[in-house]
Protein backbone atom coordinates (compact mmCIF):
# COMPACT_ATOMS: atom_id res chain seq x y z
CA UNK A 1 19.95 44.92 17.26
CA UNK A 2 22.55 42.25 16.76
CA UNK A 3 23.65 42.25 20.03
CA UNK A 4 20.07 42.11 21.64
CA UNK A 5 19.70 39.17 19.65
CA UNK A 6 23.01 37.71 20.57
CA UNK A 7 22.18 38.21 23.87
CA UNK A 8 18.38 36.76 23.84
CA UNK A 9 19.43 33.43 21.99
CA UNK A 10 22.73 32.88 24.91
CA UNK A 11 19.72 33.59 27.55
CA UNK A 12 17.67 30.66 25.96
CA UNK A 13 20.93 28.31 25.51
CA UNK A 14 21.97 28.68 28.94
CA UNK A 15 17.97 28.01 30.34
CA UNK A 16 17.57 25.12 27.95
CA UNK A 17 20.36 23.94 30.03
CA UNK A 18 18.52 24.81 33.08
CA UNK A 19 15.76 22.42 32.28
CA UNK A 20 16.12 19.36 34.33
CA UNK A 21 14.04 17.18 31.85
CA UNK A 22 15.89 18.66 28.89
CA UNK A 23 19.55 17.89 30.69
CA UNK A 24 18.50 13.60 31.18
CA UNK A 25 17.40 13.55 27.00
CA UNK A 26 20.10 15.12 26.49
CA UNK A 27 22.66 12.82 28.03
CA UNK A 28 20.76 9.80 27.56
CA UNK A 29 20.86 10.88 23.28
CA UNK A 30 24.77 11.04 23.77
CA UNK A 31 24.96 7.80 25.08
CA UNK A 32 22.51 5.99 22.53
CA UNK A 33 24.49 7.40 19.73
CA UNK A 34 27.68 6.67 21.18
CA UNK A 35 26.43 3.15 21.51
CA UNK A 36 24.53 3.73 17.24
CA UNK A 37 27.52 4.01 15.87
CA UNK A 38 30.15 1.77 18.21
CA UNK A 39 27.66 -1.09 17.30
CA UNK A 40 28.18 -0.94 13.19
CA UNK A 41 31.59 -0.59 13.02
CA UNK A 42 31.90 -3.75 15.53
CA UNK A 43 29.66 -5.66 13.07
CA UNK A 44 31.04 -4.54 9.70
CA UNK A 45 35.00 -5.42 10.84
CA UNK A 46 33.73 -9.13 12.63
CA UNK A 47 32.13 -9.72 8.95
CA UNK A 48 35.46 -8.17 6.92
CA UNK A 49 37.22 -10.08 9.29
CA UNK A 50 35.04 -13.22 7.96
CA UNK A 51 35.89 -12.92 4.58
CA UNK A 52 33.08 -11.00 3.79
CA UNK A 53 32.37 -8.72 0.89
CA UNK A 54 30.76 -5.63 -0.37
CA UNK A 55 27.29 -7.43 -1.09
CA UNK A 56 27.90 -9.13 2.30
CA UNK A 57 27.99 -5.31 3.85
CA UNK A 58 25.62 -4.11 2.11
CA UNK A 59 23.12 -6.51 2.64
CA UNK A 60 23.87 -6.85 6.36
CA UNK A 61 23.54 -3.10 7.02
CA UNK A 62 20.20 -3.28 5.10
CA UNK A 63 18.36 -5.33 7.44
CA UNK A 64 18.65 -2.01 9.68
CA UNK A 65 16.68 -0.23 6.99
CA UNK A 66 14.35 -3.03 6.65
CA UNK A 67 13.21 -3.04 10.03
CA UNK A 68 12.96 0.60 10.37
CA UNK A 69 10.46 0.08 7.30
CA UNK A 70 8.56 -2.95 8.90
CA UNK A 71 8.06 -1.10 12.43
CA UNK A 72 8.64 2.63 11.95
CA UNK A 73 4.97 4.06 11.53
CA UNK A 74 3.84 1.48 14.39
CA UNK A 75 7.06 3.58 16.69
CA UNK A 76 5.27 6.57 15.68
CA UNK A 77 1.45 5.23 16.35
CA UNK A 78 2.83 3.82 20.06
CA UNK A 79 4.64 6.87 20.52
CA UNK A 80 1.60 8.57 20.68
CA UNK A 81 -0.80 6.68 22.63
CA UNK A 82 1.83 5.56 25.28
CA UNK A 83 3.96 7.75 27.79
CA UNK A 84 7.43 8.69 25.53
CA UNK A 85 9.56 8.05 28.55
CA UNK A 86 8.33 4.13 28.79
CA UNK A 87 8.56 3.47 24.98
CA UNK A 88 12.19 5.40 24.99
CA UNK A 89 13.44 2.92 27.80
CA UNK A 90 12.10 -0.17 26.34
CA UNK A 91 13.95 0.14 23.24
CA UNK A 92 17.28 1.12 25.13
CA UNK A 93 16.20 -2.07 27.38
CA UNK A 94 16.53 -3.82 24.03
CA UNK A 95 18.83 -2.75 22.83
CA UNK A 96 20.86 -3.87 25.71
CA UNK A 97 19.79 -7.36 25.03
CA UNK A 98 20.80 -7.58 21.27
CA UNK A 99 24.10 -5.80 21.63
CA UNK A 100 24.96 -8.28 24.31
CA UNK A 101 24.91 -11.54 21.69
CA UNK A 102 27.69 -9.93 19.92
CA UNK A 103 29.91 -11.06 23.18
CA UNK A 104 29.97 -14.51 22.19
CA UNK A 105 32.24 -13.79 19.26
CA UNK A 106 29.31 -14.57 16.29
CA UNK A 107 30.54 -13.95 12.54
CA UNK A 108 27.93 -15.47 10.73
CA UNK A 109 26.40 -12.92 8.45
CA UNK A 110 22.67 -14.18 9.21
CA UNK A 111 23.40 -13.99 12.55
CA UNK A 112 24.70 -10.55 12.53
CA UNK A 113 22.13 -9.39 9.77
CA UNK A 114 19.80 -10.60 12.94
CA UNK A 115 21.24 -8.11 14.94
CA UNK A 116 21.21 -5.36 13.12
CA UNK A 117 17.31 -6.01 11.61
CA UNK A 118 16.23 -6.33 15.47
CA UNK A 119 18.54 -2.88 16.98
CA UNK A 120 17.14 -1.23 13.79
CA UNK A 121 12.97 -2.18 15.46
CA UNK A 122 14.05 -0.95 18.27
CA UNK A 123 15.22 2.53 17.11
CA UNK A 124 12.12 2.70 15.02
CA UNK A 125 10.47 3.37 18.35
CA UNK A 126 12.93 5.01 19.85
CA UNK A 127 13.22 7.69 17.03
CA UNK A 128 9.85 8.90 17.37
CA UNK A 129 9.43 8.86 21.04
CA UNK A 130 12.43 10.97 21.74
CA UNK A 131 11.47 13.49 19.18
CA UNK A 132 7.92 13.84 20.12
CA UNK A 133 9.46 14.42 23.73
CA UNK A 134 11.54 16.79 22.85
CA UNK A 135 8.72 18.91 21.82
CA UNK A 136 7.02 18.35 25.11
CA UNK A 137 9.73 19.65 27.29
CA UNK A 138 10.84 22.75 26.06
CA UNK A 139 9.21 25.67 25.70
CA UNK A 140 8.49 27.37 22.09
CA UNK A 141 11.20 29.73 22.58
CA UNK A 142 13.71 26.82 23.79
CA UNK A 143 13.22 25.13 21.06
CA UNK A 144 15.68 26.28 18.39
CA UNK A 145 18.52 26.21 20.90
CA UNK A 146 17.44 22.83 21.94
CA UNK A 147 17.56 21.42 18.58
CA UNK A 148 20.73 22.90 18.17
CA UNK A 149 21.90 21.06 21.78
CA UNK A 150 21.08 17.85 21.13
CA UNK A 151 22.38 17.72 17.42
CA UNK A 152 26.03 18.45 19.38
CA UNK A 153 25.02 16.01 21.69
CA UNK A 154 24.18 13.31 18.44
CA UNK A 155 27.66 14.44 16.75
CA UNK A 156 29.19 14.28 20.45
CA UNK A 157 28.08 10.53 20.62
CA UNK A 158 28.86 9.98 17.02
CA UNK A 159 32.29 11.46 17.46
CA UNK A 160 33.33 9.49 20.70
CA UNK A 161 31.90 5.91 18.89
CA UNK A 162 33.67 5.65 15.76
CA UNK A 163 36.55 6.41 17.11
CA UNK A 164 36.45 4.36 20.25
CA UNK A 165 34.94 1.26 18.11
CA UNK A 166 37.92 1.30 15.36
CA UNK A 167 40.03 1.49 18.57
CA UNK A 168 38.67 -1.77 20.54
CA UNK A 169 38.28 -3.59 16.85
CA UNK A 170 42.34 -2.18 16.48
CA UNK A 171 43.75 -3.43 19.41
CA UNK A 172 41.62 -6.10 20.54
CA UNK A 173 38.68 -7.44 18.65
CA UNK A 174 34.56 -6.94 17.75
CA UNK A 175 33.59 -8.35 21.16
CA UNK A 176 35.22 -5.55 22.73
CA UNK A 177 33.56 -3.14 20.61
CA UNK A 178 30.45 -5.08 21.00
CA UNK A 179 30.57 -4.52 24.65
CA UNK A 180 31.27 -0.54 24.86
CA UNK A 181 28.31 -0.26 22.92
CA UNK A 182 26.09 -2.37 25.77
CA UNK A 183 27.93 -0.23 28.36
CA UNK A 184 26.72 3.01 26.64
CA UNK A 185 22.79 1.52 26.04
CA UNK A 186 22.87 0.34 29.27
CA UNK A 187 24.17 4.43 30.38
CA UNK A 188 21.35 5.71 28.21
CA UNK A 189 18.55 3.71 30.34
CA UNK A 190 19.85 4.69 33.46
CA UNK A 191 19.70 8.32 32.77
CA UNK A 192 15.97 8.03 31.25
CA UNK A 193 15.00 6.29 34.35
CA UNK A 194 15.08 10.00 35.87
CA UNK A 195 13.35 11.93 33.52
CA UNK A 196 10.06 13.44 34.77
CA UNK A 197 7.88 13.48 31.13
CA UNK A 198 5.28 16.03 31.06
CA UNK A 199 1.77 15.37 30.42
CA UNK A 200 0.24 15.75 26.72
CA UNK A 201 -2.78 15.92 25.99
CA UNK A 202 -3.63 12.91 23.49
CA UNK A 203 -6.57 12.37 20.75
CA UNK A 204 -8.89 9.83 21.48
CA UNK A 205 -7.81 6.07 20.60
CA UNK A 206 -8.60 5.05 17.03
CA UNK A 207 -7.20 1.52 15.31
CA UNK A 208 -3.17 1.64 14.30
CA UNK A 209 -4.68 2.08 10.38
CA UNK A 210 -6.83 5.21 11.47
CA UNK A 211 -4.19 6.97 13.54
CA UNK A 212 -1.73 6.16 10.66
CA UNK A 213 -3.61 8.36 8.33
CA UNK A 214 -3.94 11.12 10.31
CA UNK A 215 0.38 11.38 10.16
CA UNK A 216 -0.07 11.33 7.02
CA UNK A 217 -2.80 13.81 6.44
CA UNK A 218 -0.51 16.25 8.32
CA UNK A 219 2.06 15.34 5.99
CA UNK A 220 -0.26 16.01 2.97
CA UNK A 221 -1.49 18.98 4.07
CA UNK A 222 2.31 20.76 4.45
CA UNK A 223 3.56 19.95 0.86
CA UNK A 224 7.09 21.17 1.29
CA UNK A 225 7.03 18.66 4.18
CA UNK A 226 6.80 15.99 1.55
CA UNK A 227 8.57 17.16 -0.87
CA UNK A 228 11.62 17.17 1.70
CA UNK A 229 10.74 13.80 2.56
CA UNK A 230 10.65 12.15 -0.47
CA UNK A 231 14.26 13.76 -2.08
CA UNK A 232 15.94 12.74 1.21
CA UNK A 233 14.79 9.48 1.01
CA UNK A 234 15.98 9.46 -2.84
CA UNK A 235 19.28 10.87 -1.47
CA UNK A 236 19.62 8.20 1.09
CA UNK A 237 19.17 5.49 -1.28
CA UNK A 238 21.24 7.47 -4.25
CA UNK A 239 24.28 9.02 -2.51
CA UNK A 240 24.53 8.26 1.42
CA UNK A 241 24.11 4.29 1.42
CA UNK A 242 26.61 3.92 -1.60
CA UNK A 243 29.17 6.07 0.81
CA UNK A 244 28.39 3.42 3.79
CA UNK A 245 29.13 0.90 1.87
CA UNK A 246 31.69 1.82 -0.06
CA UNK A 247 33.78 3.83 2.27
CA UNK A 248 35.07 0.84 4.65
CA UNK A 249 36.17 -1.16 1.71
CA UNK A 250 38.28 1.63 -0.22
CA UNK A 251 39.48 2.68 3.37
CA UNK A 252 41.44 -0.70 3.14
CA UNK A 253 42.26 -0.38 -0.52
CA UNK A 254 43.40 3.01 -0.98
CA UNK A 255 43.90 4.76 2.37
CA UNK A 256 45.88 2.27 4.55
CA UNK A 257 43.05 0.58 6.90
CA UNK A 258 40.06 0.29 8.94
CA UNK A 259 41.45 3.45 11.01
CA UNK A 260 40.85 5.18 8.17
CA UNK A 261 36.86 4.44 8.13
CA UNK A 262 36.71 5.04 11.83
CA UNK A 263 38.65 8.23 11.52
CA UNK A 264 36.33 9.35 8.32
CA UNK A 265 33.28 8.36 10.32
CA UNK A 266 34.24 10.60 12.93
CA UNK A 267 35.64 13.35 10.70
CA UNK A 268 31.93 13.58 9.43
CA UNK A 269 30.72 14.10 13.36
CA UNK A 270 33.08 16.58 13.98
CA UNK A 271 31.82 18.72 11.40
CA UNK A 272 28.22 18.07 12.57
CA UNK A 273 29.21 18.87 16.02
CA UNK A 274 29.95 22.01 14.42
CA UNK A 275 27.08 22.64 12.31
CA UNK A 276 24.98 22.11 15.79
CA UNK A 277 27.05 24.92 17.69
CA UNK A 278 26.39 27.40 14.80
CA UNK A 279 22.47 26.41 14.60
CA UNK A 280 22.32 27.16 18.24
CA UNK A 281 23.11 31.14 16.98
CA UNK A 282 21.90 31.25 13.37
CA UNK A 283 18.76 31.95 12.68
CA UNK A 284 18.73 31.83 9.26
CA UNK A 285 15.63 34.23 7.19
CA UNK A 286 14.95 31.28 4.63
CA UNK A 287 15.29 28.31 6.76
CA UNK A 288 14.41 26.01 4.23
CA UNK A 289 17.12 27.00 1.90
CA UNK A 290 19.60 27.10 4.52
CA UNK A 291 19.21 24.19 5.27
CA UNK A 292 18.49 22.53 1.78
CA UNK A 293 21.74 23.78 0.75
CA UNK A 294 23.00 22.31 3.68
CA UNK A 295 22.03 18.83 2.79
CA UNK A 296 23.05 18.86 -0.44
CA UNK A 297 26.87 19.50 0.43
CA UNK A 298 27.00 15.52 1.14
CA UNK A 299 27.09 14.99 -2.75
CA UNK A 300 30.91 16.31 -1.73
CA UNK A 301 31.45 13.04 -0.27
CA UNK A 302 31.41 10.25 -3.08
CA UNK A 303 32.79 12.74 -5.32
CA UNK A 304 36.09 13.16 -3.17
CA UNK A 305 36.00 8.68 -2.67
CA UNK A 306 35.49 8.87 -6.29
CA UNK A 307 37.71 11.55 -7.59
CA UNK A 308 40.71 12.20 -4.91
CA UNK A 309 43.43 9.47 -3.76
CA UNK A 310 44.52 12.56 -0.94
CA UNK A 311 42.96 11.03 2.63
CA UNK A 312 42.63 14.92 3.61
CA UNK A 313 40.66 15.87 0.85
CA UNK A 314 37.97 13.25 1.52
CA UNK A 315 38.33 14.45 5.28
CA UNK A 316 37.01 17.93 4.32
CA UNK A 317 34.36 16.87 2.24
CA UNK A 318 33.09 14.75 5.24
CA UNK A 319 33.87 17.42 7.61
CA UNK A 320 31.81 20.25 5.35
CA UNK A 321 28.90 17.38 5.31
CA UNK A 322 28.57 16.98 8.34
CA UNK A 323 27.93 20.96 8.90
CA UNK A 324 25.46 20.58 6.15
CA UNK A 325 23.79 18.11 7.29
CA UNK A 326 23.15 19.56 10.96
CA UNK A 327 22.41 22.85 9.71
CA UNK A 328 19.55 21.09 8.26
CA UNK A 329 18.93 18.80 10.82
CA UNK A 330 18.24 21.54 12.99
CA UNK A 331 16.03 23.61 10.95
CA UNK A 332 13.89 20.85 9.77
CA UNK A 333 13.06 19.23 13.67
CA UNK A 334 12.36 23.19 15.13
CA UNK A 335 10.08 23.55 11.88
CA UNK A 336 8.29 20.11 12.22
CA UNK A 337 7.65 20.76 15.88
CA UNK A 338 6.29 24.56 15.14
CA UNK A 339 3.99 23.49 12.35
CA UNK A 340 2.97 20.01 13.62
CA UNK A 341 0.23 19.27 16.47
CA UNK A 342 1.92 17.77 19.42
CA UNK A 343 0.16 15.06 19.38
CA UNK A 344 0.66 13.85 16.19
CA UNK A 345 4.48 14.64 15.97
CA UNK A 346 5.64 11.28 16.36
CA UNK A 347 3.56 10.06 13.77
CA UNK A 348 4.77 12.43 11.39
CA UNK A 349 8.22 12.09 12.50
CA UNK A 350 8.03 7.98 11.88
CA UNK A 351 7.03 8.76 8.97
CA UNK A 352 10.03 10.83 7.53
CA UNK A 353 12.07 8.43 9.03
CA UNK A 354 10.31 5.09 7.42
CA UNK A 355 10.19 7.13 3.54
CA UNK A 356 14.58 6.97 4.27
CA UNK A 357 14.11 3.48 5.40
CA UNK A 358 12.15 2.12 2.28
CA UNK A 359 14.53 2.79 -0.06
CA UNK A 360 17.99 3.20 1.68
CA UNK A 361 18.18 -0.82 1.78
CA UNK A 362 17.63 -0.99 -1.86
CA UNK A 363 20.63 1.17 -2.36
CA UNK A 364 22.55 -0.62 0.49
CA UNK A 365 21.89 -3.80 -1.07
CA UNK A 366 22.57 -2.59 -4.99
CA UNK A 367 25.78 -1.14 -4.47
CA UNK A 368 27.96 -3.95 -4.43
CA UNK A 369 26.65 -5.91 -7.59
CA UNK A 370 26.05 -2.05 -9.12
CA UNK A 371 30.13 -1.86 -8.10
CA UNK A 372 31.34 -4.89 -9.19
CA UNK A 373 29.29 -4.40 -13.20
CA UNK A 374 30.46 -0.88 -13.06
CA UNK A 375 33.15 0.05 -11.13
CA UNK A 376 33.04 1.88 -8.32
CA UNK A 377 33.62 5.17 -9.94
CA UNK A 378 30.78 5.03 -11.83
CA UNK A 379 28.10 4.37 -8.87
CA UNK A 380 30.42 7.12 -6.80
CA UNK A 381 30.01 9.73 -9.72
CA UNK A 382 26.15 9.17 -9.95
CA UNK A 383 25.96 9.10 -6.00
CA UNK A 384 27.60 12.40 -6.10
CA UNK A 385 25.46 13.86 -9.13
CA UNK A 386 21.95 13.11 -7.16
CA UNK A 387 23.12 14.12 -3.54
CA UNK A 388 23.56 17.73 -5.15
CA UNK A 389 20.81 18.02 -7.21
CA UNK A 390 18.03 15.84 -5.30
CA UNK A 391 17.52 18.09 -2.74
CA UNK A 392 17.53 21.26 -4.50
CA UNK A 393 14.38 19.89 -6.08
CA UNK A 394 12.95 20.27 -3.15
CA UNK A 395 12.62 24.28 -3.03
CA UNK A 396 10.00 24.27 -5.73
CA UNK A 397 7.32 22.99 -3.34
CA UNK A 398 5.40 25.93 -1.98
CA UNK A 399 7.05 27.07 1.84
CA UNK A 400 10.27 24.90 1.10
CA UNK A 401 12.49 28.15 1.15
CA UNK A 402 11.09 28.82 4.58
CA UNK A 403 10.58 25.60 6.38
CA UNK A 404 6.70 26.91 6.81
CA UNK A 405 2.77 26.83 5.32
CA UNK A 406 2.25 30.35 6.56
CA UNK A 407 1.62 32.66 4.40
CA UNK A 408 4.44 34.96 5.56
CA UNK A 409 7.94 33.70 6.74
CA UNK A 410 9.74 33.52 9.99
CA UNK A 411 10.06 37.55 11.49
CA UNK A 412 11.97 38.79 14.06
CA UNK A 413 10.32 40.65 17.20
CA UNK A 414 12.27 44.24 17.34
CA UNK A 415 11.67 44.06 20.92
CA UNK A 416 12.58 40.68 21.92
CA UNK A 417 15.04 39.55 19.35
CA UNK A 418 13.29 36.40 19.33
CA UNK A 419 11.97 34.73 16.13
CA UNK A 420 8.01 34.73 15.92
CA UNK A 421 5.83 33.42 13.15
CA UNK A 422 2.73 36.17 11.79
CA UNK A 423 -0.06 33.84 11.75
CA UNK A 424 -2.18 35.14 8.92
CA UNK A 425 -3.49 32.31 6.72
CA UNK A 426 -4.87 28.43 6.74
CA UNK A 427 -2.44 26.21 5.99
CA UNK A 428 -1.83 26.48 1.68
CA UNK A 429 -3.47 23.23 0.02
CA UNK A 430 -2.87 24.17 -3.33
């Protein structure tokens, strides 16, 4: 039975390859996060390189947050009512444009917090869009192993720009990082500019408030949904921003340099590269707990910063949450696209996505003052406490072991070796 199974899900890899559609997201994703995470690290060394500090980080990577607050559940609403392919390729249009002020050599932090607030609107449309087209393109049966795809694809990206932005900033300066991350934006449009999006089948128009609620009504009606939604939006704010902020400046105080940050950045993507390579074969009984237990692992991370002087300690940690995290990754998209109408999938997609953003700039913009009244230890021991336990709350919501409202979990079909759901219930409101 194993090896059917073995067999079925290589079938499905190597056709999810085969789709044409599938091929031009995927390539266009590597590029955009190539260009995600080149862009940061360009604008967190030209403000270090200012003189700036912790609060001056912290408060600069907010504004991403911020806008992802102050546009996400309008990404999702436009997402829906527009073709995905147009509102994917005017953000990466954008994009383009925003990136390409960072060639004339600004340092100013407004200036920079500019940036970063106006690339964070446009991925707040982005976001949704590509998700919601994933959906459309693949087949039920495609979807797992697509997930699994383009989460390599993300940690392929997210590898290659780390690395290649504390590089450029290394050897020549944060206009040359500035402007590998236009070249890869401007890579990303011209690869959506083939994609052939299928049709969908849309609700009738209603006003931005109306269509709002509906996301959220599908969010109600799935409790484990928002139960995962609001602790990773409590982890976000408790345990990942403190790491983003923190990290760069004790790479420079107690592990020799900005390589160091790049190097740990892309540590973490290696490991999610290979949490996406073992989704694309695991298909795990209890999804939800996989996957849960997956995302808490990051709680490794400030407790190595916080706890270990050894650079290759804190490597492992980010290496082993990175798995987590795209072990979870993956479950949580194939489940959201099973149990969620495709036409409301952006929608609910914005807002998981916008319930991160609301508070991860509060915890951006607290850790430096919360650092400099209590140490860094301190907010690294407490960032560490609540990524472990946070999303462990999670599993008492009803379905959160299993990633579903059904009444009976995830089987597998002794003929087929493929994973079907028994239908047997309405969705459980209690």
């Amino acid at each position: 039975m194993s090896a059917l199974r073995r067999s079925t899900r290589q079938r499905t890899t190597c056709s999810v390859m085969g789709n044409r559609e599938f091929r031009a997201l995927w390539i266009s994703l590597i590029a955009s996060v190539a260009g995600d995470q080149i862009f940061p690290v360009a604008v967190v060394v030209a403000l270090l390189n200012a003189g700036g500090d912790a609060t001056t980080v912290g408060t600069v990577l907010a504004a991403r947050w911020a806008a992802l607050v102050a546009f996400g559940l309008f990404g999702g609403v436009w997402a829906d009512r527009l073709p995905r392919r147009h509102v994917m390729l005017a953000s990466q249009g954008f994009l383009c444009c925003v990136v390409a002020a960072g060639l004339s050599g600004v340092t100013s932090a407004w200036a920079l917090g500019g940036m970063v607030f106006l690339a964070g609107a446009a991925e707040s449309f982005f976001r949704p869009a590509f998700q919601a087209c994933l959906g459309s393109v693949l087949a039920p049966e495609q979807r797992a192993a697509g997930a699994a795809l383009n989460a390599v694809s993300w940690r392929i990206g997210a590898i290659a720009g780390p690395g290649m932005g504390a590089f450029l900033v290394s050897v020549a300066s944060p206009g040359a990082a500035f402007l590998a991350a236009l070249v890869a934006f401007a890579l990303s449009v011209g690869v959506l500019l083939t994609l052939r999006e299928p049709a969908v089948t849309r609700s009738p128009r209603a006003s931005t408030g109306k269509e709002i609620a509906e996301g959220m009504r599908e969010v109600w009606r799935r409790r484990w949904i928002g139960s995962v939604v609001v602790v990773t939006a409590l982890q976000s704010m408790l345990t990942i921003a403190p790491v983003q902020v923190l990290l760069p400046l004790l790479a420079r105080e107690r592990f020799g340099g900005d390589a160091f940050y790049g190097t740990g950045l892309a540590v973490l993507s290696a490991g999610g590269l290979a949490g996406g390579i073992a989704g694309m074969a695991w298909r795990p009984r209890r999804a939800g707990l996989a996957a849960i237990l997956g995302l808490a692992a990051y709680g490794l991370v400030p407790a190595a910063l916080g706890l270990s002087p050894v650079p290759w300690i804190v490597h492992a940690c980010l290496a082993l949450a990175g798995f987590g995290l795209e072990i979870f990754s993956v479950q949580w998209v194939v489940s959201l696209q099973r149990e969620v109408p495709a036409e409301r999938l952006a929608r609910v997609t914005s807002l998981d996505w916008i319930a991160a953003s609301a508070l991860t700039p509060l915890g951006l913009a607290l850790t430096g003052p919360a650092s400099s009244a209590l140490g860094t230890s301190p907010v690294l021991s407490l960032a560490a406490l609540m990524g472990v336990a946070l999303p462990l709350t999670a599993l008492l919501a009803s379905g959160a072991s299993h990633f579903t409202s059904q009444s009976h979990p995830s089987q597998i079909d002794t003929k087929t070796g493929v994973d079907v759901i028994l239908v047997t219930s309405h969705y459980d409101l209690e």
